[in-house]
Protein backbone atom coordinates (compact mmCIF):
# COMPACT_ATOMS: atom_id res chain seq x y z
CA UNK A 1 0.00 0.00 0.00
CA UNK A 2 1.45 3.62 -0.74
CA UNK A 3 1.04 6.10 1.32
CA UNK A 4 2.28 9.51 2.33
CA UNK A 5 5.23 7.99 4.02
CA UNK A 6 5.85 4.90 1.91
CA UNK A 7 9.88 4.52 1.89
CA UNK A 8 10.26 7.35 4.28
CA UNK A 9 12.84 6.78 7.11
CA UNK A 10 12.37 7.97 10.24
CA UNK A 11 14.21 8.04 13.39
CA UNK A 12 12.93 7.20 16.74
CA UNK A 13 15.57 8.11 19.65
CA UNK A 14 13.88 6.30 22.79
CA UNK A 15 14.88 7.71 26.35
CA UNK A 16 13.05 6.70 29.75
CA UNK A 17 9.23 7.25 28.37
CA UNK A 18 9.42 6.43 24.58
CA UNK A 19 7.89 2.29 23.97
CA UNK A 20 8.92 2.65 20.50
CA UNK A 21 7.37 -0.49 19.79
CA UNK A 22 4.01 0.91 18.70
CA UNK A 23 5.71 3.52 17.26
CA UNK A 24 7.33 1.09 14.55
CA UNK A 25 4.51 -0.69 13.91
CA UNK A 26 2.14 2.67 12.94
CA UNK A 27 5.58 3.42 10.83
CA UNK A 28 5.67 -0.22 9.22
CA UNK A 29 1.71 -0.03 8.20
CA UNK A 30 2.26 3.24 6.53
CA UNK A 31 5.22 1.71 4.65
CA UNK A 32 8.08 4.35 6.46
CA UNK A 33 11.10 2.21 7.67
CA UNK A 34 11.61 3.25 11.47
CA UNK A 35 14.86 3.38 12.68
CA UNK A 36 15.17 2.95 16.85
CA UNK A 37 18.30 4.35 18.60
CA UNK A 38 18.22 3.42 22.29
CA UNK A 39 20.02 5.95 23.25
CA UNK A 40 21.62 9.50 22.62
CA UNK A 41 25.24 7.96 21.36
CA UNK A 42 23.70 5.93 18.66
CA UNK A 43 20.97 8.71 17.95
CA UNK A 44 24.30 10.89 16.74
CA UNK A 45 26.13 8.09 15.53
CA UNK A 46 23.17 7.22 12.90
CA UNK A 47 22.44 10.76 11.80
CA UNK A 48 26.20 11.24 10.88
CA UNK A 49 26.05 8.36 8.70
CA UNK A 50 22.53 8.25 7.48
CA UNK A 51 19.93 9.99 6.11
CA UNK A 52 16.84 10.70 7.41
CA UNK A 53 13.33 12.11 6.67
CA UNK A 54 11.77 13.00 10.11
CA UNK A 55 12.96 12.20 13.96
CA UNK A 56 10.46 11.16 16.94
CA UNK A 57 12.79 12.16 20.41
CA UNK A 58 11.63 11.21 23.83
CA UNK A 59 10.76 13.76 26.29
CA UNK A 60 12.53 11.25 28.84
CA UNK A 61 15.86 12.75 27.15
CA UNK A 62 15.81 15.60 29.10
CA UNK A 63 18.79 17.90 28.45
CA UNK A 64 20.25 15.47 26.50
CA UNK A 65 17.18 16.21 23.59
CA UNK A 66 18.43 19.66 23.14
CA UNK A 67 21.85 18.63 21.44
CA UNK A 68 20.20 15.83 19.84
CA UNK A 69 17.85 18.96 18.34
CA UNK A 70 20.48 21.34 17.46
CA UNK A 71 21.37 18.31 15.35
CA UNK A 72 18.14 17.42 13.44
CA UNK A 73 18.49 21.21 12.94
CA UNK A 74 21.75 21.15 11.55
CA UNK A 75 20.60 18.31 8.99
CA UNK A 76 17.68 20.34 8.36
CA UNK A 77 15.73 17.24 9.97
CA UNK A 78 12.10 18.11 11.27
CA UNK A 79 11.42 16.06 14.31
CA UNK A 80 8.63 15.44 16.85
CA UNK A 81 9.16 15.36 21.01
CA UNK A 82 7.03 12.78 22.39
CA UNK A 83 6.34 11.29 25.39
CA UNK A 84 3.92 9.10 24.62
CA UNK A 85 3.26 5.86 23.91
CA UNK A 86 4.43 5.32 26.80
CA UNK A 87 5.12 1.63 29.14
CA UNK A 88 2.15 2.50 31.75
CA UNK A 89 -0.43 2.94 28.85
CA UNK A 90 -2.77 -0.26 27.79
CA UNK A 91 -1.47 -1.48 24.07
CA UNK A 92 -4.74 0.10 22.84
CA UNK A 93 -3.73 3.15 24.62
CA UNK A 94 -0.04 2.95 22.81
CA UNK A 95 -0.96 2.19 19.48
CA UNK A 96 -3.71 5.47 19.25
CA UNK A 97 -1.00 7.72 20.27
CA UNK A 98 1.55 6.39 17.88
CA UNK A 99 -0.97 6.87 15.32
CA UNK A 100 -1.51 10.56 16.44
CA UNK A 101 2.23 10.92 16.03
CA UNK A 102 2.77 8.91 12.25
CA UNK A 103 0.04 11.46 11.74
CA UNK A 104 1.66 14.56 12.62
CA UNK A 105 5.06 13.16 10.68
CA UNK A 106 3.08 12.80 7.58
CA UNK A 107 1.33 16.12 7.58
CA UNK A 108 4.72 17.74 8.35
CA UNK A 109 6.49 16.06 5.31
CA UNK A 110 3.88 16.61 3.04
CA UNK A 111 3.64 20.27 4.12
CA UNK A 112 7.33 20.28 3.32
CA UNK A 113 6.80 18.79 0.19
CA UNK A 114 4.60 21.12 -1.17
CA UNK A 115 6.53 23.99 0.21
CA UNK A 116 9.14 23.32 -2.18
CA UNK A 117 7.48 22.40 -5.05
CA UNK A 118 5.46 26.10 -4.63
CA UNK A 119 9.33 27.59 -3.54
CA UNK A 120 10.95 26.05 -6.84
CA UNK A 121 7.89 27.69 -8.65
CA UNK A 122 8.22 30.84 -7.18
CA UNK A 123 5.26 30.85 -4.94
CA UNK A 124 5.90 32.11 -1.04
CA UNK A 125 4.53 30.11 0.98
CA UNK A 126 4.82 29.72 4.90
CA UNK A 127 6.42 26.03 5.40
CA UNK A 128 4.36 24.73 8.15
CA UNK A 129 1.27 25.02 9.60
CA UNK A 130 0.55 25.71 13.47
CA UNK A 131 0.20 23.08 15.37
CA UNK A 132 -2.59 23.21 17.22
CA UNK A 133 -3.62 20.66 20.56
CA UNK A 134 -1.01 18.20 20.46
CA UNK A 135 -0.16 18.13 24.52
CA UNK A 136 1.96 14.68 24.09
CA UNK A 137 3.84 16.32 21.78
CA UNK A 138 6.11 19.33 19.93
CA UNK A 139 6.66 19.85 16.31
CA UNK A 140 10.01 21.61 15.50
CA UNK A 141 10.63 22.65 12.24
CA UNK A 142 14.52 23.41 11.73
CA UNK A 143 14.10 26.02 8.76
CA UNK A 144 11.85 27.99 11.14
CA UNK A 145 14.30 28.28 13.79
């Protein structure tokens, strides 16, 4: 099945909250290729050496998040701060709000998307919408910042 994030890659950098689990599977169904680093080492290590299309960080970084950010920024990587799913949620409970988030990836890469298509036709456009009642989560978009 294609979708909007067939053969996207995505990275998911889990801390103390993150189950990335449900996370992967959402990713998987939408035909994206999720990519978990359990830590903030291997969350640098794989951005250095591979490319990527969005980021999902766990709020359970704590500091540590904000140089993994300034990263995605430097890559020009849009990436969401989550902190849910989460291990204390019900597997229903997990797999809605890793749907919420595959959601939110999607729209932000399309958005993207047709932000450069309209930029390389000379159209000004404003990259990303506001995102509006997402409490589990923040949407950062590097070019913005």
């Amino acid at each position: 099945m294609h979708t909007r994030l067939s053969g996207k890659k995505i990275l998911i950098v889990k801390g103390s909250l993150l189950v990335p689990f449900a996370l992967e599977m959402a990713l998987a169904e939408r035909g994206a290729r999720a990519i978990t680093a359990t830590n903030i080492i291997s969350a640098f290590s794989l951005i250095e050496r591979e490319p990527f299309d969005a980021a999902v960080i766990d709020k359970g970084l704590h500091n540590e998040a904000y140089d993994l950010c300034a990263e995605f920024k430097s890559f020009d990587i849009p990436y969401i701060l989550a902190d849910e799913p989460h291990e204390l949620q019900k597997p229903a409970a997990q797999m809605s709000a890793a749907y919420e988030i595959v959601a939110k990836i999607a729209e932000i890469l399309e958005t993207r998307e047709r932000g450069r298509e309209q930029s390389e036709l000379g159209v000004s456009v404003a990259r990303y919408p506001a995102v509006k009642g997402m409490a589990s989560m923040g949407v950062i978009d590097p070019a913005r910042l």
